[in-house]
Protein backbone atom coordinates (compact mmCIF):
# COMPACT_ATOMS: atom_id res chain seq x y z
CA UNK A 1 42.68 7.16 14.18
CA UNK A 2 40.54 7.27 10.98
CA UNK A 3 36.87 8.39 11.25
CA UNK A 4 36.83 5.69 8.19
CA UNK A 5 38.44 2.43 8.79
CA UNK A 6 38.33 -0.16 5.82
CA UNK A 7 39.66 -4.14 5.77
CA UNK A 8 40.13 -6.32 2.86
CA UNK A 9 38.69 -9.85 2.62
CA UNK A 10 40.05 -10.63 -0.81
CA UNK A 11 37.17 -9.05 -3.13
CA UNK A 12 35.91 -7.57 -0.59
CA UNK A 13 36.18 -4.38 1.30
CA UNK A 14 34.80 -3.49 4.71
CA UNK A 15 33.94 0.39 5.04
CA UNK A 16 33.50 1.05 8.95
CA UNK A 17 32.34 4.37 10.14
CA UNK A 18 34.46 5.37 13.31
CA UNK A 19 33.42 8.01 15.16
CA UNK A 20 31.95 5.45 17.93
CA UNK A 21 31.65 8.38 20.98
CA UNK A 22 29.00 10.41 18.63
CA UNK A 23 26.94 7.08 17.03
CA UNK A 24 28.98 7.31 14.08
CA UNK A 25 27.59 10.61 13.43
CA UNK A 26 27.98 12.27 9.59
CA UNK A 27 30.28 15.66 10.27
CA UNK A 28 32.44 16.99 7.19
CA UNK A 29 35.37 14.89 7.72
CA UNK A 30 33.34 11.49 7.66
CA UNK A 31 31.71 12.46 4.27
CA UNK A 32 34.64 13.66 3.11
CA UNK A 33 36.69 10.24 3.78
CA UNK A 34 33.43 8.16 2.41
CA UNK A 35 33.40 10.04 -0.62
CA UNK A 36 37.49 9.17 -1.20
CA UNK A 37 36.83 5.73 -0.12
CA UNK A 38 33.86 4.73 -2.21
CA UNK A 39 35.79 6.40 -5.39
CA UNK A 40 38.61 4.22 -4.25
CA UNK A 41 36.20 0.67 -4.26
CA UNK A 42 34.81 2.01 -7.51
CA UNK A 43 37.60 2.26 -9.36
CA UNK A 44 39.54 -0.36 -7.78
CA UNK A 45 40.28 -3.52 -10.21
CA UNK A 46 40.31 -5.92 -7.66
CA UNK A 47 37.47 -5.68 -5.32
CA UNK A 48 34.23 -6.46 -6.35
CA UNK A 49 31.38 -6.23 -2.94
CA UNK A 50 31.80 -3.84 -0.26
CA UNK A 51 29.92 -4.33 3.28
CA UNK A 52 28.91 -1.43 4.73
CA UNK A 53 28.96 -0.80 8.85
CA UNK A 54 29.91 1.48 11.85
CA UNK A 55 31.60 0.87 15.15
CA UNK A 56 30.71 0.63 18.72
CA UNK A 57 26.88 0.30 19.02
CA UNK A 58 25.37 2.21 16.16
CA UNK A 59 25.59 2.02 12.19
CA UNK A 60 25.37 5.77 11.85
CA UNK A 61 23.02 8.70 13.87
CA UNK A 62 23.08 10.75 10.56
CA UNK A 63 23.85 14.48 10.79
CA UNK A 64 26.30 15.82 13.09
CA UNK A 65 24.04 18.24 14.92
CA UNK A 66 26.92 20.12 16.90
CA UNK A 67 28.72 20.49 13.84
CA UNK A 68 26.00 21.98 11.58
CA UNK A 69 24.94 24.61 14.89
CA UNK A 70 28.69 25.48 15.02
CA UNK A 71 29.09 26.24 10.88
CA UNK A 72 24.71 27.35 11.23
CA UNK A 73 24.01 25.01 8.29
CA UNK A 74 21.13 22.72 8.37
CA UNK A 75 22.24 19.43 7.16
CA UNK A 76 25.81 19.83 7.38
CA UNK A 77 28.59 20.86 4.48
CA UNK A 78 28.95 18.28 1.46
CA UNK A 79 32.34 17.34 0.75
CA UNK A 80 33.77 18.78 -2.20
CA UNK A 81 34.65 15.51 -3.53
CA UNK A 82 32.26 13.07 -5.69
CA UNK A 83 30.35 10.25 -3.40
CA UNK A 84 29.69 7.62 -6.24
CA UNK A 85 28.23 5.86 -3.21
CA UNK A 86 25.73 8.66 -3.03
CA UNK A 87 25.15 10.17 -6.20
CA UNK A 88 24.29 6.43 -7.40
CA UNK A 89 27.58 6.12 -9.75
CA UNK A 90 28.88 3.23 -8.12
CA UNK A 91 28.37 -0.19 -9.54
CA UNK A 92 29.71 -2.44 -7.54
CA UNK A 93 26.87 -4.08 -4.97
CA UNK A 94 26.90 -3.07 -1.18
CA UNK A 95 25.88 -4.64 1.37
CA UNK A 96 25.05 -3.04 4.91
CA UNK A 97 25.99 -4.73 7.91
CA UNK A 98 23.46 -2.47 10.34
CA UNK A 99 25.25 -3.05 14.32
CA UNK A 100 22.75 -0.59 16.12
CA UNK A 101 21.44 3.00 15.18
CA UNK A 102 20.89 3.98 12.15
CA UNK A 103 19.22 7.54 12.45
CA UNK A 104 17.99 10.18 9.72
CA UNK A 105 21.18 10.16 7.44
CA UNK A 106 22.08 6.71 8.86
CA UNK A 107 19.08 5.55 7.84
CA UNK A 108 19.55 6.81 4.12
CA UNK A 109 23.42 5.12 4.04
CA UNK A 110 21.34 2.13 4.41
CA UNK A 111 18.51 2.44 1.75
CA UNK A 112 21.47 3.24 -0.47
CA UNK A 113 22.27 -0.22 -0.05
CA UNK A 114 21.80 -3.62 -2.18
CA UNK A 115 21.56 -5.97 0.30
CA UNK A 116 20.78 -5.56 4.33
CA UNK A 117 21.70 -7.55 7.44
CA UNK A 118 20.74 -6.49 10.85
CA UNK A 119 21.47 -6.89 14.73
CA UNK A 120 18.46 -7.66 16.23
CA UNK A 121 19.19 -4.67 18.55
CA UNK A 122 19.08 -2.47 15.98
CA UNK A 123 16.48 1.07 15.52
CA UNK A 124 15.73 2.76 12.72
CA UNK A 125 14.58 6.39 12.30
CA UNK A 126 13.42 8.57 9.09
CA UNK A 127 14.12 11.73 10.72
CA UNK A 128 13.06 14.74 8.35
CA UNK A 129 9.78 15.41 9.98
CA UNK A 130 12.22 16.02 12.82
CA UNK A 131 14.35 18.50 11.80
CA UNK A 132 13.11 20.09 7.93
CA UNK A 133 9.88 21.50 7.24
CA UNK A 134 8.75 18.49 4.76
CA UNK A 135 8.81 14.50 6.66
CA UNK A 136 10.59 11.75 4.60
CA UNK A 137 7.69 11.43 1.96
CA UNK A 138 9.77 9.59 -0.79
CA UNK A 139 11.40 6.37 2.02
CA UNK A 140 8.39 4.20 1.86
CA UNK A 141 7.75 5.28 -1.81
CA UNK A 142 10.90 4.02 -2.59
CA UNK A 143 10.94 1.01 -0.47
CA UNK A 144 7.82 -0.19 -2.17
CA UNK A 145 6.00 -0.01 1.06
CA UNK A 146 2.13 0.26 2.34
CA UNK A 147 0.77 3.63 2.34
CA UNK A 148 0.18 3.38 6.25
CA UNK A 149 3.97 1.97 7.09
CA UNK A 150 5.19 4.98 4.53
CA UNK A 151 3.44 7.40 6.27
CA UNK A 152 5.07 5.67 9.54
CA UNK A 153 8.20 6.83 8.39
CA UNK A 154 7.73 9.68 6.51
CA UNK A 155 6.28 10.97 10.51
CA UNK A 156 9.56 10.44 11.98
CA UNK A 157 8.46 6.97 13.95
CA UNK A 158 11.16 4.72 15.56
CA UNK A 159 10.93 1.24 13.71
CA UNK A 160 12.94 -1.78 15.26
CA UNK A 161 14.82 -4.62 13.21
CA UNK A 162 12.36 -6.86 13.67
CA UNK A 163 9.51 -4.68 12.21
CA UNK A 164 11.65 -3.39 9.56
CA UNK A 165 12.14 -7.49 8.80
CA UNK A 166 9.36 -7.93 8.91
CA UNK A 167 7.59 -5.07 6.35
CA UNK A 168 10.87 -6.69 3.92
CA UNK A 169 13.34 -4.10 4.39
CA UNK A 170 16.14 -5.75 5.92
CA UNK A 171 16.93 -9.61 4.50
CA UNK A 172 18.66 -10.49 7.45
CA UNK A 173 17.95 -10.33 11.04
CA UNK A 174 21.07 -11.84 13.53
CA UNK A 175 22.61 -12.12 16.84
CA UNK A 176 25.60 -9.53 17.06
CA UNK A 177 28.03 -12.46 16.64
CA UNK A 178 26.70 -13.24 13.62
CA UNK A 179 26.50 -9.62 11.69
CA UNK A 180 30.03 -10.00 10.13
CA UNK A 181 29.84 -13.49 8.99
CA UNK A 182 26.77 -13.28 7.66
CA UNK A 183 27.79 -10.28 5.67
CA UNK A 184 30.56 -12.09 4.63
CA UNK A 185 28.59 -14.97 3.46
CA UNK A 186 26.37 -12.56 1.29
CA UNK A 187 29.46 -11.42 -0.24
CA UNK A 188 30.87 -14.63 -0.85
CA UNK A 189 27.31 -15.57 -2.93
CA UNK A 190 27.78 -12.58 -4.82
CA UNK A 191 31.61 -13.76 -6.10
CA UNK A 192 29.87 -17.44 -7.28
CA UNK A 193 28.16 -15.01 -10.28
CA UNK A 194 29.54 -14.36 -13.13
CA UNK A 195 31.13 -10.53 -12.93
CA UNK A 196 28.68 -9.46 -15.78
CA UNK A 197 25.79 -10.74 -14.55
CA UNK A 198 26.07 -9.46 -10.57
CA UNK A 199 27.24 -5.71 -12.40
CA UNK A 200 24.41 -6.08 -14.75
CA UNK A 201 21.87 -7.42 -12.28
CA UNK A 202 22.51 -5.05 -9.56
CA UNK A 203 22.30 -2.03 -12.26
CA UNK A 204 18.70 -3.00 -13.57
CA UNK A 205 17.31 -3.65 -10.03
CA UNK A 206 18.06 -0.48 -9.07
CA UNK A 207 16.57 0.90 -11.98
CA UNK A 208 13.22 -0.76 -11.48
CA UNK A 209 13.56 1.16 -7.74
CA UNK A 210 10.12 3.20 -7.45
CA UNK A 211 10.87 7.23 -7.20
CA UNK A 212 8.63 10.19 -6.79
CA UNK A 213 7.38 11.54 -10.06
CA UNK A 214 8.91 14.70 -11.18
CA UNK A 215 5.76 16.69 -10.48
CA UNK A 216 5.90 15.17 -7.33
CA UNK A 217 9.67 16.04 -6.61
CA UNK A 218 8.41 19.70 -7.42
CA UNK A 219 5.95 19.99 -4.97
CA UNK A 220 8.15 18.25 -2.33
CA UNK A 221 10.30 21.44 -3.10
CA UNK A 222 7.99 23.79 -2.37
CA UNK A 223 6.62 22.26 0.69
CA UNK A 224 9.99 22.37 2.02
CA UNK A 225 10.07 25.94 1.65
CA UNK A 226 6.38 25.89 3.40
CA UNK A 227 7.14 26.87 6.84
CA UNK A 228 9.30 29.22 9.49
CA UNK A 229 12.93 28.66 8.36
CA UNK A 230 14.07 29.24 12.06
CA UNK A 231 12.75 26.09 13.00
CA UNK A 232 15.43 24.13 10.90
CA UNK A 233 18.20 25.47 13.40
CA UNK A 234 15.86 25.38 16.46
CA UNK A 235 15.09 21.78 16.54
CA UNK A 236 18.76 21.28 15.84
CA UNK A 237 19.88 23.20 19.13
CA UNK A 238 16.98 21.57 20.57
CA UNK A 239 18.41 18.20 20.29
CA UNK A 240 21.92 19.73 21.10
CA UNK A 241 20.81 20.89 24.19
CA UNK A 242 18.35 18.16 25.14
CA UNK A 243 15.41 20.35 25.77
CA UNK A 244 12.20 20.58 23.99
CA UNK A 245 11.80 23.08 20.73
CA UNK A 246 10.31 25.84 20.70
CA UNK A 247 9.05 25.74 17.29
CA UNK A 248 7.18 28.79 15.43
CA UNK A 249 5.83 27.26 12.51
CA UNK A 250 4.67 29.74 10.05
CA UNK A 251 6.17 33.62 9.78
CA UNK A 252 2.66 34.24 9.06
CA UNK A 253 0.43 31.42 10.46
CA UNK A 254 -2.40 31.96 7.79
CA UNK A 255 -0.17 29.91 5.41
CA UNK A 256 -1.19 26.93 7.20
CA UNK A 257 -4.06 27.07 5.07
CA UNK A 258 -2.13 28.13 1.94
CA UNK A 259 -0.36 24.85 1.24
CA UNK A 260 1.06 24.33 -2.21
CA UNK A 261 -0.28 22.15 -4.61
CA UNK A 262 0.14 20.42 -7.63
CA UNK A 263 -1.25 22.68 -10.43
CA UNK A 264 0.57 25.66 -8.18
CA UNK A 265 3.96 24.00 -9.02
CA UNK A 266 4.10 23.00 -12.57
């Protein structure tokens, strides 16, 4: 059985994530078969919208937190293989189809997407303040959100699909009956447009997306270097061995106070 299952609907292909026993979770062979399959939709002459989703009860839990303890990598091994889904090359719309979890990496498979449609059910997690040494500063940035909601998520706070509906980050909230054909009826409005103008469209929305400035993007680099590098691995076994961490926080805890700032990083 595939840990990626995928179903045409004339010009339109389903992606499913199946690895339902572990949420869906992201271990080497999952990335690997999304990366083949999202080169496969991009190049594909035929297809035109893909829907994005996972089975059994959650979209995707994000890292594979056995897996990365086993190889001792935080994050987890990138597949050799271009993602265009990931690196942003794609340009075909996609639309996610969010069935239950969708956790740290889960979470950022769905802000990759176009167009979102929710089970009511569903929870939502930015999940770097978690397990890095820097939180998810850039989510609510890029989401276009209020400072306060941003900082919500960048903290690591559980948001439900109603909130996230809410603050305008999902455009659809349904019953679980409903997930499917609803995503199929987005898809469907997407076909009624002219091929040039959904293409073009999609392209210069996703340029107007807010991102972190580059000055920014440095600084975010150096915090994430700001901190005791065991505790990357320690809140992962943490988690793996559902106890609480026992974090250090600083080698030497005077550089609490020596944070890096902007004019440091230029």
């Amino acid at each position: 059985m595939s840990v990626v299952e995928t179903e045409r609907h004339g010009q339109v292909l389903v992606v499913r994530m199946n690895r339902p026993e572990r949420l869906n979770a992201l271990n080497h062979e999952m990335r690997t078969e999304l990366a083949m399959t999202w080169a496969a939709f991009r190049h594909d002459r035929e297809l035109e919208v893909a829907i994005f989703t996972g089975a059994g009860r959650g979209f995707c839990a994000g890292e594979d937190m056995k897996e990365s303890l086993q190889k001792g990598v935080a994050g987890g091994t990138r597949p050799a293989v271009e993602d265009p889904f990931m690196s942003g090359a794609l340009e075909k719309p996609v639309i996610a189809a969010i069935n239950g979890f969708a956790m740290g990496g889960g979470f950022m498979l769905v802000e990759r997407t176009d167009l979102r449609v929710a089970v009511r059910e569903a929870v939502f997690e930015v999940s770097e303040a978690k397990r890095w040494l820097l939180g998810g500063y850039n989510h609510g940035h890029i989401a276009n959100l209020p400072y306060p909601v941003a900082m919500e998520m960048a903290l690591g706070f559980r948001f439900t699909a109603q909130r996230f509906y809410e603050v305008g980050f999902l455009n659809r909230l349904v019953e679980a009956d409903q997930l499917m054909p609803t995503a199929l009826a987005m898809a469907e409005h997407l076909l009624t447009l002219p091929p040039a103008s959904r293409v073009n469209t999609v392209h210069m929305m996703r340029q107007m997306r807010p991102t972190p400035a580059p000055e920014m993007q440095r600084l975010a680099a150096a915090l994430h270097d700001h901190g005791a590098k065991s505790d990357l691995m320690e809140s992962r076994a943490a988690f793996a061995e559902k106890r609480k961490p026992n974090f250090k926080g600083w080698n030497d805890p005077e550089d609490r106070y020596r944070l890096p700032t902007l004019d440091k990083v230029r």
